[in-house]
PDB file of N, CA and C in Angstrom:
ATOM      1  N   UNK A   1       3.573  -8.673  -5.575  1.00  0.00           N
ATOM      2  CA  UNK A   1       2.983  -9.741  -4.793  1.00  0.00           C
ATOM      3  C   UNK A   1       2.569  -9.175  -3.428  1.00  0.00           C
ATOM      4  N   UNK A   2       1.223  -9.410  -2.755  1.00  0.00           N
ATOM      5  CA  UNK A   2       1.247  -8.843  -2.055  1.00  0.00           C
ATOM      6  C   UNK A   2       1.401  -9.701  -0.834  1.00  0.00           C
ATOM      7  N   UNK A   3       1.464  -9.190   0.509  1.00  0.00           N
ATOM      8  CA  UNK A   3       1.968  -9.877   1.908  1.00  0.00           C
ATOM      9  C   UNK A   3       1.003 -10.726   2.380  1.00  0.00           C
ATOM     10  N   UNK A   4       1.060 -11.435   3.294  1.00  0.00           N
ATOM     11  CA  UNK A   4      -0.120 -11.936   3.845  1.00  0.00           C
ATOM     12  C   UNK A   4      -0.481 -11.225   5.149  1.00  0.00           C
ATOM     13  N   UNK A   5      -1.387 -11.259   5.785  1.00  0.00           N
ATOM     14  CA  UNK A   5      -1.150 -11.205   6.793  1.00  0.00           C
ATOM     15  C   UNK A   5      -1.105 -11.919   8.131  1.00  0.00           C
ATOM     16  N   UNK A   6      -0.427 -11.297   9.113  1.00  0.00           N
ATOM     17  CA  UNK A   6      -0.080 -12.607  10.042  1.00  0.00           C
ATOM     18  C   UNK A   6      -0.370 -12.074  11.284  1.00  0.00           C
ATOM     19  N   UNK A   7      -0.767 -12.794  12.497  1.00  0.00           N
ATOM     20  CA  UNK A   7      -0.984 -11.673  13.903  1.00  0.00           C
ATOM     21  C   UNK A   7      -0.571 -12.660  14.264  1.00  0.00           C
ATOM     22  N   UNK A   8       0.203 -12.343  15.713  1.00  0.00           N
ATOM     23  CA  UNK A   8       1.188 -12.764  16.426  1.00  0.00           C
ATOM     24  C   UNK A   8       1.013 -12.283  17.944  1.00  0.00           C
ATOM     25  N   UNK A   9       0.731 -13.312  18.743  1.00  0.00           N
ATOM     26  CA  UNK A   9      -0.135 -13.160  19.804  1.00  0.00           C
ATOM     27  C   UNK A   9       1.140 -12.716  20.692  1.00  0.00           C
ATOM     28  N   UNK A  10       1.462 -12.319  21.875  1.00  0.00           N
ATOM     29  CA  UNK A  10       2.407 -11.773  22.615  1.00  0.00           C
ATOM     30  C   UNK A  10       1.885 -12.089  24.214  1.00  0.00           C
ATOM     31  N   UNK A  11       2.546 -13.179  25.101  1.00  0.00           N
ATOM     32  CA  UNK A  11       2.015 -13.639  26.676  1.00  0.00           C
ATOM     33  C   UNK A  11       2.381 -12.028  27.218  1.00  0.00           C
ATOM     34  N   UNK A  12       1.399 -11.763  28.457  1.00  0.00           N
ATOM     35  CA  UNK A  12       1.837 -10.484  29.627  1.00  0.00           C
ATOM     36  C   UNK A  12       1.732 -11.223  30.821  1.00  0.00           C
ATOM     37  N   UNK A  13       1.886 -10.171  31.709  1.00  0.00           N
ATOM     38  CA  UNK A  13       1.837 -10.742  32.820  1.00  0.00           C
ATOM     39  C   UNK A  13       0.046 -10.433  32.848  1.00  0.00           C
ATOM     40  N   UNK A  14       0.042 -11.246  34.579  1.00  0.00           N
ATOM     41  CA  UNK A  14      -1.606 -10.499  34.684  1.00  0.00           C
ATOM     42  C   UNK A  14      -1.613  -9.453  35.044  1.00  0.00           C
ATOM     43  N   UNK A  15      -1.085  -8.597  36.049  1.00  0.00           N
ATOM     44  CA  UNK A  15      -1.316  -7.305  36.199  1.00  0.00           C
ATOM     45  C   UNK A  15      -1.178  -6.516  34.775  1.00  0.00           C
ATOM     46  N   UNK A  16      -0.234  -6.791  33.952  1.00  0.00           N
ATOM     47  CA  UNK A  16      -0.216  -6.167  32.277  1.00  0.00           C
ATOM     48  C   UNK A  16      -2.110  -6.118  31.758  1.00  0.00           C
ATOM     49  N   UNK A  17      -2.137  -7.355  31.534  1.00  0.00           N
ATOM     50  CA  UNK A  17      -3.487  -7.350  30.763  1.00  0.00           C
ATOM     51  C   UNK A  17      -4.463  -7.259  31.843  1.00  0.00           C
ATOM     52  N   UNK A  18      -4.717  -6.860  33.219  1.00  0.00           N
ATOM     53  CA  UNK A  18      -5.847  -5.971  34.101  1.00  0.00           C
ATOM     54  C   UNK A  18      -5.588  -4.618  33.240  1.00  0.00           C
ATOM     55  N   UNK A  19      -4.040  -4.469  33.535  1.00  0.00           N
ATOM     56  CA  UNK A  19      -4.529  -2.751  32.972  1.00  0.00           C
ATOM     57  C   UNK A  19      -4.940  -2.351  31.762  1.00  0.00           C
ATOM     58  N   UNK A  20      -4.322  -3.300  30.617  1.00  0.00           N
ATOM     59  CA  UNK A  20      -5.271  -3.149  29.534  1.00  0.00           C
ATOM     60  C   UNK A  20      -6.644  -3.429  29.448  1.00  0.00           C
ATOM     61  N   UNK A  21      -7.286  -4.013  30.165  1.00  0.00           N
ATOM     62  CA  UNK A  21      -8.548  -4.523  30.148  1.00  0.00           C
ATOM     63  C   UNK A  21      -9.453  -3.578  30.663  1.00  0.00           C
ATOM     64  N   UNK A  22      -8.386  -3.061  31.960  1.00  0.00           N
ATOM     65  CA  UNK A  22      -8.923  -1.773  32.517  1.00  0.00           C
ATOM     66  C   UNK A  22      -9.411  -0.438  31.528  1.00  0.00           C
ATOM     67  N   UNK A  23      -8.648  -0.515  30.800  1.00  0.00           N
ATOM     68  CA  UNK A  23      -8.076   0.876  29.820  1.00  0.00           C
ATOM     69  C   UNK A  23      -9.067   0.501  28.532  1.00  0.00           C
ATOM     70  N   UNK A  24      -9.364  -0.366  28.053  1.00  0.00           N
ATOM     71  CA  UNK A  24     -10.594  -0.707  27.036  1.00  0.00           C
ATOM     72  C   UNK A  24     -11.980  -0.913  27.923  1.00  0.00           C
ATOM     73  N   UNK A  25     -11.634  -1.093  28.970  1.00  0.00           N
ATOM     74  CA  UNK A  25     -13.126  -1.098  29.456  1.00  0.00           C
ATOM     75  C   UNK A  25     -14.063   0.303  29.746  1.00  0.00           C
ATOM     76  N   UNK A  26     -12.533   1.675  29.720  1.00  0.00           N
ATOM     77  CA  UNK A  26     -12.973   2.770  30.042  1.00  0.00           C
ATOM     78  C   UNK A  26     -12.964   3.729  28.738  1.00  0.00           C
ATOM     79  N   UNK A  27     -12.115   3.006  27.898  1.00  0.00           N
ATOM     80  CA  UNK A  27     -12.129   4.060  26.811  1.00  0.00           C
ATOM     81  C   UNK A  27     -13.478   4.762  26.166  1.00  0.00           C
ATOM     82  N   UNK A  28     -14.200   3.759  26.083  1.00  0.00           N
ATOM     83  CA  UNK A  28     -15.217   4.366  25.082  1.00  0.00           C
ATOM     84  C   UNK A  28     -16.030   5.494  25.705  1.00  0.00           C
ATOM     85  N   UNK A  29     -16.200   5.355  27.347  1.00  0.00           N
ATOM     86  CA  UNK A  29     -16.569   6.874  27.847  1.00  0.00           C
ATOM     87  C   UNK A  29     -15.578   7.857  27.772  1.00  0.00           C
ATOM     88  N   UNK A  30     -14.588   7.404  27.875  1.00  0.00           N
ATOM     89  CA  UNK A  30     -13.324   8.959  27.607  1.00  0.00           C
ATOM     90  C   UNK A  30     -13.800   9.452  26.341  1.00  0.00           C
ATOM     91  N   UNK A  31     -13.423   8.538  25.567  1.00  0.00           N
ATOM     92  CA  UNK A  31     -13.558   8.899  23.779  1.00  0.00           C
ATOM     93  C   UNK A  31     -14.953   9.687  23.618  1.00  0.00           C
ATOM     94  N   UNK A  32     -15.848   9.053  24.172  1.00  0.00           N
ATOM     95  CA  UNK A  32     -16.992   9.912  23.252  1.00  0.00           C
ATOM     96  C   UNK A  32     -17.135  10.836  23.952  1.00  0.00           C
ATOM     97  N   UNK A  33     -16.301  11.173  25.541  1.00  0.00           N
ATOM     98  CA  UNK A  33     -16.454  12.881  25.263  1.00  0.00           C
ATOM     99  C   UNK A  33     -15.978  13.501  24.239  1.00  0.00           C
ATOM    100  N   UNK A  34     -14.575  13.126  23.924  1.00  0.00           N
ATOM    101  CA  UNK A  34     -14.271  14.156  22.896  1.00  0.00           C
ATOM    102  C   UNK A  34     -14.575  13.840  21.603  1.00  0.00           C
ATOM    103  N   UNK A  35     -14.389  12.535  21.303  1.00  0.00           N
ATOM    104  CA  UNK A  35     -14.868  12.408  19.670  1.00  0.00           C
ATOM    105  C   UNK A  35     -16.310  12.341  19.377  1.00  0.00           C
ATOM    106  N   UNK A  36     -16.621  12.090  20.313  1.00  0.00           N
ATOM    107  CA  UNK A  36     -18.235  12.064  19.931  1.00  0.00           C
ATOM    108  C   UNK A  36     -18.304  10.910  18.879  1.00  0.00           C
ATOM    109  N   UNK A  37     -19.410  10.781  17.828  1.00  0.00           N
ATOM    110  CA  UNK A  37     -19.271  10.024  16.856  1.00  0.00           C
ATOM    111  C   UNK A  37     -18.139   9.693  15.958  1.00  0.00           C
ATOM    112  N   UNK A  38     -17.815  10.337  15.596  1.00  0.00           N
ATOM    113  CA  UNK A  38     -16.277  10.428  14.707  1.00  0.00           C
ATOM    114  C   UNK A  38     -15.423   9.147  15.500  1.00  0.00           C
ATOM    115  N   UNK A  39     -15.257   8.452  16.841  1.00  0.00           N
ATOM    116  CA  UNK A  39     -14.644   7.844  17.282  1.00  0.00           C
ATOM    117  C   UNK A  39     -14.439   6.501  16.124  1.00  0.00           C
ATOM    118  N   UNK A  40     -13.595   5.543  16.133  1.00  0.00           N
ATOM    119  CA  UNK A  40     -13.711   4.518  15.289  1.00  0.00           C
ATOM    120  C   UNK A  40     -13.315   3.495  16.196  1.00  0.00           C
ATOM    121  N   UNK A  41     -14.614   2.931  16.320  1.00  0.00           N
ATOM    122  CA  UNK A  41     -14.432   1.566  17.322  1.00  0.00           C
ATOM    123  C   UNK A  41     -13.857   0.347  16.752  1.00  0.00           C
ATOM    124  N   UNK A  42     -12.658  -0.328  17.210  1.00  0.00           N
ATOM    125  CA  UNK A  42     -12.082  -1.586  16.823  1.00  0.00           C
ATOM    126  C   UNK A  42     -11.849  -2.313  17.859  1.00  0.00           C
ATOM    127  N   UNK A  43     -11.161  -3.689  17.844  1.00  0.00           N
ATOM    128  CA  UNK A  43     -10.726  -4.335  19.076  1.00  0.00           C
ATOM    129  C   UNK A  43      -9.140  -3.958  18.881  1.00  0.00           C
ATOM    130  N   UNK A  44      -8.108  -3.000  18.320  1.00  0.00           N
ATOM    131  CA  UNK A  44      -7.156  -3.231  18.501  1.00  0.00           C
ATOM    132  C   UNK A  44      -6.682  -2.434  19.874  1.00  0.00           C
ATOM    133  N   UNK A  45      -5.605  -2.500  20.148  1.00  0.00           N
ATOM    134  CA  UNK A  45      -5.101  -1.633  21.126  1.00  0.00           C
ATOM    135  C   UNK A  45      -4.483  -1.086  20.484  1.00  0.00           C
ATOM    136  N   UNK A  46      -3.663  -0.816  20.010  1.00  0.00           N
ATOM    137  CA  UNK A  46      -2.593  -0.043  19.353  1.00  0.00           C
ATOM    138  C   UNK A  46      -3.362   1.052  18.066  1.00  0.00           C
ATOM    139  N   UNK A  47      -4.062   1.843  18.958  1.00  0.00           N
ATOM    140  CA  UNK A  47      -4.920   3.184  17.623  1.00  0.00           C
ATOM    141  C   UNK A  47      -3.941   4.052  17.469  1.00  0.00           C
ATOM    142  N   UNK A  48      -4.503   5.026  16.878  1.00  0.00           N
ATOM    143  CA  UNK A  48      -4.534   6.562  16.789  1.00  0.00           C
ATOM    144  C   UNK A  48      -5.621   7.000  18.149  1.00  0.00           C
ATOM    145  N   UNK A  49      -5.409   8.397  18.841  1.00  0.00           N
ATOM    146  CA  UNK A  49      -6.632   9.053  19.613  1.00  0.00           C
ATOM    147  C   UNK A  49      -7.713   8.514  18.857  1.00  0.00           C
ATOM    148  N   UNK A  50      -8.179   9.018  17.665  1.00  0.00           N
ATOM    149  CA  UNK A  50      -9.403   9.060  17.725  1.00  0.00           C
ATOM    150  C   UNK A  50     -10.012   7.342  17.251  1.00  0.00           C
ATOM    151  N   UNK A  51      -9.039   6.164  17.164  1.00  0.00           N
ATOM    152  CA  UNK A  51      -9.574   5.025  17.191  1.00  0.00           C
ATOM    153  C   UNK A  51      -8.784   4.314  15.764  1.00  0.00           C
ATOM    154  N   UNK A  52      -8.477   5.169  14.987  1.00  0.00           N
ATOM    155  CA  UNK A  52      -7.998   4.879  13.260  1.00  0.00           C
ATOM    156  C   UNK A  52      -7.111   4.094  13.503  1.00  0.00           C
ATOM    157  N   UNK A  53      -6.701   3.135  12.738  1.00  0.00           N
ATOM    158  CA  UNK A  53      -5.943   2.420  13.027  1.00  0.00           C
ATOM    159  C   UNK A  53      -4.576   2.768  12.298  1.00  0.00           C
ATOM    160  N   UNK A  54      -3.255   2.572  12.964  1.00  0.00           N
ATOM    161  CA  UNK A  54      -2.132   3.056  12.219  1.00  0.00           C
ATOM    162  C   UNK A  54      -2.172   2.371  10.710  1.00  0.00           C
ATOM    163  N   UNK A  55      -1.704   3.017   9.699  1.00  0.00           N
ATOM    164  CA  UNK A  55      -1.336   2.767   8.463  1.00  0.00           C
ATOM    165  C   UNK A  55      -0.520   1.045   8.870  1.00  0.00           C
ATOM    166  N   UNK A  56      -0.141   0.464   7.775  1.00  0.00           N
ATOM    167  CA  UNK A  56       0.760  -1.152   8.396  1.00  0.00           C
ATOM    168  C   UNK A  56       2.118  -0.329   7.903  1.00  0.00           C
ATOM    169  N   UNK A  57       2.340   0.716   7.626  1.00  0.00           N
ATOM    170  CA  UNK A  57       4.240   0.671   7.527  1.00  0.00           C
ATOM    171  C   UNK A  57       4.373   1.498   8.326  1.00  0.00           C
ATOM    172  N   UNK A  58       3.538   2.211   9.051  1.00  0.00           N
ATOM    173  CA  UNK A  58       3.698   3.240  10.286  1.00  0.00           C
ATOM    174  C   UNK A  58       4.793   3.024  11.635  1.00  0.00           C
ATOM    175  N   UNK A  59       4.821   2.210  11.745  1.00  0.00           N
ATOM    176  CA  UNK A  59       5.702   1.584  12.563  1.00  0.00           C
ATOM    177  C   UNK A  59       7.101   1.510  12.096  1.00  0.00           C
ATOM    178  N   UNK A  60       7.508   0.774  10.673  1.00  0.00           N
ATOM    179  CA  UNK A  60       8.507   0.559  10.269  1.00  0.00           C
ATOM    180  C   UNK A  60       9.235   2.472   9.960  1.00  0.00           C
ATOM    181  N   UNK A  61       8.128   2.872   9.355  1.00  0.00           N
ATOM    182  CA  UNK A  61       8.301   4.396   8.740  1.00  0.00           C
ATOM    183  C   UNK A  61       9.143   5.667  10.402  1.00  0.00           C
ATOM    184  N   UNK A  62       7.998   5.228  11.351  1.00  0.00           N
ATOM    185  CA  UNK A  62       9.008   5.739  12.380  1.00  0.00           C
ATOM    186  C   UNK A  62       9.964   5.047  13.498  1.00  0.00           C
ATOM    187  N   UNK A  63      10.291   3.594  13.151  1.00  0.00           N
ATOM    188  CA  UNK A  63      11.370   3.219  13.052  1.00  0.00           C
ATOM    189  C   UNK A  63      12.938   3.840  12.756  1.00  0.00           C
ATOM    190  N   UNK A  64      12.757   3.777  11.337  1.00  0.00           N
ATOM    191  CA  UNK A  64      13.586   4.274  10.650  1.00  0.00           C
ATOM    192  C   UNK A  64      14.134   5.827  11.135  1.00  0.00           C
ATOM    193  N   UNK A  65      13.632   6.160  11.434  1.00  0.00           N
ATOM    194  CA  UNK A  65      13.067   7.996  11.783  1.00  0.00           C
ATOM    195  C   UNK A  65      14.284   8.101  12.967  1.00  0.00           C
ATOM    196  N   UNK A  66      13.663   6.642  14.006  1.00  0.00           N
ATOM    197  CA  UNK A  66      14.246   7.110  15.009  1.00  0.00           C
ATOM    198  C   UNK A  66      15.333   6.537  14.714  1.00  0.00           C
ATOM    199  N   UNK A  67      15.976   5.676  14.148  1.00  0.00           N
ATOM    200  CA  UNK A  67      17.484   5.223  14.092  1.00  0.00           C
ATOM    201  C   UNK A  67      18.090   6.500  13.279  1.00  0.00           C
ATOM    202  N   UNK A  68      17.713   6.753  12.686  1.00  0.00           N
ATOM    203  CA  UNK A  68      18.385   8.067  12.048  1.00  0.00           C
ATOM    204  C   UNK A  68      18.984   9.228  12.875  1.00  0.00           C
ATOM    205  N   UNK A  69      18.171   9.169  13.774  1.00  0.00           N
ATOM    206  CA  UNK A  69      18.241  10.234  15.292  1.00  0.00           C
ATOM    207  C   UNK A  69      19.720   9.767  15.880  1.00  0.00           C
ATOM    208  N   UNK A  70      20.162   8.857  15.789  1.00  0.00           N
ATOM    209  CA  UNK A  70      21.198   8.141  16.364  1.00  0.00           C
ATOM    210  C   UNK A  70      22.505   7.466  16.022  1.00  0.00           C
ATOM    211  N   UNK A  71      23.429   7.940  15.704  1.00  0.00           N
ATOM    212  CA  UNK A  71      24.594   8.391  15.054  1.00  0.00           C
ATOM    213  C   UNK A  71      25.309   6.863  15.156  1.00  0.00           C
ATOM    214  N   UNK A  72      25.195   6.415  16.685  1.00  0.00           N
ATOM    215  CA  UNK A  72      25.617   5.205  17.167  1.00  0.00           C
ATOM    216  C   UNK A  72      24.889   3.583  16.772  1.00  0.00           C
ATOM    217  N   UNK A  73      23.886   3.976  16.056  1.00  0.00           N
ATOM    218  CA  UNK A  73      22.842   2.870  15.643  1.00  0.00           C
ATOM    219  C   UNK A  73      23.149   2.819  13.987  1.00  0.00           C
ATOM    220  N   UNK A  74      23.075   1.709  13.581  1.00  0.00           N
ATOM    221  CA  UNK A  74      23.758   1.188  12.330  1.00  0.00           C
ATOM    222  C   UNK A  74      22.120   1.136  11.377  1.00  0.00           C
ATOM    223  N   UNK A  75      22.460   2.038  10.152  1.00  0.00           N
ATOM    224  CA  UNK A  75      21.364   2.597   9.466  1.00  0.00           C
ATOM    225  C   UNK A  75      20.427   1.475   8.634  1.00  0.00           C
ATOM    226  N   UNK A  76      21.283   0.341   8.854  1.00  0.00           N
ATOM    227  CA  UNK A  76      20.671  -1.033   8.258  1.00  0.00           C
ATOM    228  C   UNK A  76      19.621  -1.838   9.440  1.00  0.00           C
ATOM    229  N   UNK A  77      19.651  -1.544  11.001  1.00  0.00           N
ATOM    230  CA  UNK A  77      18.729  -2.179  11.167  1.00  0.00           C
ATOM    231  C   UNK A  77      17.692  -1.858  11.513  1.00  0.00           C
ATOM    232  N   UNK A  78      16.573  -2.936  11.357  1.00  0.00           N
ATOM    233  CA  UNK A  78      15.153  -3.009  10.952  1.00  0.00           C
ATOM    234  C   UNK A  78      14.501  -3.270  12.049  1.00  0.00           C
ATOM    235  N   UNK A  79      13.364  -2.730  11.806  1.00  0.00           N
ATOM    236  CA  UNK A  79      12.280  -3.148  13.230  1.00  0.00           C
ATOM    237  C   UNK A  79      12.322  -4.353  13.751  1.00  0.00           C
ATOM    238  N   UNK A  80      12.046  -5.443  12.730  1.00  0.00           N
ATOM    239  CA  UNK A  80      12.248  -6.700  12.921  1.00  0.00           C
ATOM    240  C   UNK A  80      13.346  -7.437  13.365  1.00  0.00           C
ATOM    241  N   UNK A  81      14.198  -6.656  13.814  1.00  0.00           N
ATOM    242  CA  UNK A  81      15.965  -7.299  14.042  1.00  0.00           C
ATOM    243  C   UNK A  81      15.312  -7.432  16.269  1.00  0.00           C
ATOM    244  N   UNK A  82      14.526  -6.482  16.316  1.00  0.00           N
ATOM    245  CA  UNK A  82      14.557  -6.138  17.520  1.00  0.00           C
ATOM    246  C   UNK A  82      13.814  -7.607  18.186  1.00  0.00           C
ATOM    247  N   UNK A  83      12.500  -7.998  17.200  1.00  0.00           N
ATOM    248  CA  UNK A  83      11.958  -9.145  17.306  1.00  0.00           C
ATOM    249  C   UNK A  83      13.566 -10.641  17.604  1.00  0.00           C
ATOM    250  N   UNK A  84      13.926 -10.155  16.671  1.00  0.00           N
ATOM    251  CA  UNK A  84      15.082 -11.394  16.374  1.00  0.00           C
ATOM    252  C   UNK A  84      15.976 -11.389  17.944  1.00  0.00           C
ATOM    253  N   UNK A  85      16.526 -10.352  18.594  1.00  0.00           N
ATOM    254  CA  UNK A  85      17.190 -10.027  19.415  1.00  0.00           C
ATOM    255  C   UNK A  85      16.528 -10.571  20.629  1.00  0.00           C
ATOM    256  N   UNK A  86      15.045 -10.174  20.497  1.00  0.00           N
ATOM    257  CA  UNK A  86      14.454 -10.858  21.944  1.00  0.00           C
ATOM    258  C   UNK A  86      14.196 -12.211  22.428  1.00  0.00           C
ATOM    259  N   UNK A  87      14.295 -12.747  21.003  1.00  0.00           N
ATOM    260  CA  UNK A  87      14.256 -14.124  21.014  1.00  0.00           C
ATOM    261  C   UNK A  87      15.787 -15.338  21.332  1.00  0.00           C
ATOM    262  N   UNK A  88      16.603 -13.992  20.862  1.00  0.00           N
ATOM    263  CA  UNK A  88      18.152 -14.688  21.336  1.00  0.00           C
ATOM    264  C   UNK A  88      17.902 -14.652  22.868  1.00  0.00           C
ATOM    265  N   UNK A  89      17.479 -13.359  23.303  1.00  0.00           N
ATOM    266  CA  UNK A  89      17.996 -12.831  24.668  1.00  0.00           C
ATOM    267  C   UNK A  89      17.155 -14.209  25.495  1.00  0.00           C
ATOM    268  N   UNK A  90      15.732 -14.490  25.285  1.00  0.00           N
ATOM    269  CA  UNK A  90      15.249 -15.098  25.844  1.00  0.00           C
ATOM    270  C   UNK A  90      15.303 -16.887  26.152  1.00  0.00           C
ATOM    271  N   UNK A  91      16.421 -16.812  24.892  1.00  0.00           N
ATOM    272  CA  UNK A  91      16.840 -18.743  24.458  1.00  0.00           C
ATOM    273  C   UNK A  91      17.868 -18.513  25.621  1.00  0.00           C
ATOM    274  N   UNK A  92      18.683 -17.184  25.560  1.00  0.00           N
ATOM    275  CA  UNK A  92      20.227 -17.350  26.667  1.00  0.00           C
ATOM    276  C   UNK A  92      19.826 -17.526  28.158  1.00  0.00           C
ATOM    277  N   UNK A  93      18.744 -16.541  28.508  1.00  0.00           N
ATOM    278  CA  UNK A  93      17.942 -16.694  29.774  1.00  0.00           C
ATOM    279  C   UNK A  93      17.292 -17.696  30.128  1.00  0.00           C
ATOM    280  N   UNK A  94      17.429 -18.970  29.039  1.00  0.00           N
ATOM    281  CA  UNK A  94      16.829 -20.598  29.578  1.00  0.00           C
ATOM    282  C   UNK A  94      15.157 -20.740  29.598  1.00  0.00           C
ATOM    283  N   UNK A  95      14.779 -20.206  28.412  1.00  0.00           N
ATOM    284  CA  UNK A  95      13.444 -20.180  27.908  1.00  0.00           C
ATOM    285  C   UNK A  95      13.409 -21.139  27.130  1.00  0.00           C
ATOM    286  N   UNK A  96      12.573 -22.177  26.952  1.00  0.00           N
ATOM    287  CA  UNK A  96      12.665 -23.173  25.852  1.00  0.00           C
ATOM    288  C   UNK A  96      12.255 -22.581  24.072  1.00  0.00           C
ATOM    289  N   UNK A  97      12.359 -22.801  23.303  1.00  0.00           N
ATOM    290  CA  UNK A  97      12.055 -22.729  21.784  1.00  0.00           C
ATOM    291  C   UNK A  97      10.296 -22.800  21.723  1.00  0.00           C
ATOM    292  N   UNK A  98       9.579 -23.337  22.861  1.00  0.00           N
ATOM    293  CA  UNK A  98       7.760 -23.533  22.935  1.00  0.00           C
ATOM    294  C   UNK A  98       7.798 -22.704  23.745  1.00  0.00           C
ATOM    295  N   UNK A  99       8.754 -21.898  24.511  1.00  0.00           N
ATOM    296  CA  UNK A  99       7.870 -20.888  25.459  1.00  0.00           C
ATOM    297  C   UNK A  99       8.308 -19.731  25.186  1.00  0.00           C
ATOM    298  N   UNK A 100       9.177 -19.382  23.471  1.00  0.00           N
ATOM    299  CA  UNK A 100       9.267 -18.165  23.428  1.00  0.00           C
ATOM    300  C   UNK A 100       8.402 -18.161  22.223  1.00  0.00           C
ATOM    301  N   UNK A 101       7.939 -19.664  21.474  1.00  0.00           N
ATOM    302  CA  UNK A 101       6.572 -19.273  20.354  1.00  0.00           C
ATOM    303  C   UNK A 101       5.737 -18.996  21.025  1.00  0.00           C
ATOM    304  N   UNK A 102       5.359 -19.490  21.903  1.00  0.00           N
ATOM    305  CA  UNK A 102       3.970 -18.655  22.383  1.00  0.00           C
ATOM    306  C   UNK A 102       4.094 -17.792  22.782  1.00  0.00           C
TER     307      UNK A 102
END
Protein backbone atom coordinates (compact mmCIF):
# COMPACT_ATOMS: atom_id res chain seq x y z
CA UNK A 1 0.00 0.00 0.00
CA UNK A 2 1.47 2.93 -0.76
CA UNK A 3 1.76 6.35 1.58
CA UNK A 4 0.14 9.39 0.88
CA UNK A 5 1.60 12.25 0.87
CA UNK A 6 1.37 14.98 3.35
CA UNK A 7 3.30 18.55 3.75
CA UNK A 8 3.28 20.11 6.88
CA UNK A 9 3.76 23.73 7.03
CA UNK A 10 6.22 24.83 10.03
CA UNK A 11 5.62 28.99 11.60
CA UNK A 12 9.47 30.94 11.81
CA UNK A 13 10.18 33.81 13.04
CA UNK A 14 10.56 36.83 10.57
CA UNK A 15 14.08 37.32 10.66
CA UNK A 16 14.11 33.15 9.95
CA UNK A 17 12.15 33.45 6.71
CA UNK A 18 14.18 37.06 5.50
CA UNK A 19 17.04 34.79 5.54
CA UNK A 20 15.55 32.16 3.69
CA UNK A 21 14.05 34.38 1.28
CA UNK A 22 17.32 36.00 1.19
CA UNK A 23 19.12 32.67 0.35
CA UNK A 24 16.49 31.63 -2.58
CA UNK A 25 16.55 34.90 -3.88
CA UNK A 26 20.40 34.48 -4.41
CA UNK A 27 20.76 30.99 -5.14
CA UNK A 28 20.17 30.69 -8.63
CA UNK A 29 23.21 33.12 -9.40
CA UNK A 30 25.49 31.08 -7.04
CA UNK A 31 24.26 27.82 -8.64
CA UNK A 32 24.66 28.56 -12.17
CA UNK A 33 28.14 29.43 -11.62
CA UNK A 34 28.89 26.15 -10.81
CA UNK A 35 26.20 23.96 -12.14
CA UNK A 36 25.56 25.67 -15.00
CA UNK A 37 22.58 23.85 -16.60
CA UNK A 38 22.67 20.62 -14.78
CA UNK A 39 21.19 22.79 -11.78
CA UNK A 40 17.55 21.40 -10.91
CA UNK A 41 15.28 24.16 -10.14
CA UNK A 42 12.42 23.46 -7.48
CA UNK A 43 10.66 25.50 -4.80
CA UNK A 44 11.95 23.26 -2.05
CA UNK A 45 14.49 24.35 0.40
CA UNK A 46 15.76 21.38 1.65
CA UNK A 47 18.02 20.10 -1.82
CA UNK A 48 21.02 18.44 -2.55
CA UNK A 49 23.97 21.23 -3.97
CA UNK A 50 23.09 20.72 -7.17
CA UNK A 51 19.09 21.24 -6.59
CA UNK A 52 17.96 17.15 -6.59
CA UNK A 53 15.80 16.65 -4.26
CA UNK A 54 16.61 14.21 -1.27
CA UNK A 55 15.30 10.63 -1.87
CA UNK A 56 11.82 10.59 0.89
CA UNK A 57 13.70 7.96 3.29
CA UNK A 58 16.89 10.03 3.23
CA UNK A 59 16.24 11.58 6.26
CA UNK A 60 14.91 8.62 8.17
CA UNK A 61 18.06 6.49 6.55
CA UNK A 62 20.51 9.10 8.22
CA UNK A 63 18.60 9.27 11.17
CA UNK A 64 19.14 6.00 12.04
CA UNK A 65 22.94 6.37 11.14
CA UNK A 66 23.21 8.92 13.60
CA UNK A 67 21.53 7.19 16.61
CA UNK A 68 23.71 4.37 16.02
CA UNK A 69 26.72 6.79 16.59
CA UNK A 70 25.41 6.98 20.12
CA UNK A 71 25.65 4.35 22.65
CA UNK A 72 23.39 6.51 25.07
CA UNK A 73 20.39 6.85 22.54
CA UNK A 74 17.92 3.93 22.53
CA UNK A 75 18.11 2.09 19.00
CA UNK A 76 14.23 2.14 18.76
CA UNK A 77 13.79 5.77 18.34
CA UNK A 78 12.52 7.26 15.23
CA UNK A 79 12.73 10.49 13.51
CA UNK A 80 9.27 11.04 14.18
CA UNK A 81 9.48 10.61 18.08
CA UNK A 82 11.45 14.00 17.82
CA UNK A 83 8.24 15.58 16.09
CA UNK A 84 6.19 13.96 19.07
CA UNK A 85 8.65 15.45 21.78
CA UNK A 86 8.30 19.01 20.44
CA UNK A 87 4.90 19.01 20.66
CA UNK A 88 4.92 17.80 24.42
CA UNK A 89 7.66 20.37 25.08
CA UNK A 90 5.54 23.07 23.56
CA UNK A 91 1.86 22.01 25.31
CA UNK A 92 4.24 22.23 28.86
CA UNK A 93 5.52 25.77 27.80
CA UNK A 94 1.64 26.94 27.61
CA UNK A 95 1.14 26.79 23.85
CA UNK A 96 -2.40 25.98 23.07
CA UNK A 97 -3.27 22.56 20.93
CA UNK A 98 -4.20 25.54 17.66
CA UNK A 99 -0.92 27.12 18.09
CA UNK A 100 1.21 24.13 17.98
CA UNK A 101 -1.07 22.80 14.67
CA UNK A 102 -0.19 25.53 12.93
Amino acid sequence: MAKSLSINLVSSSQSTTSLVDAYTYNLPKLVLDVYGNSYHESDYVFTWEDGRLYSTDYVTKSFKKFIRRDENLSSDLKFHDLRKSCVSILIDEGCTVKEVQK
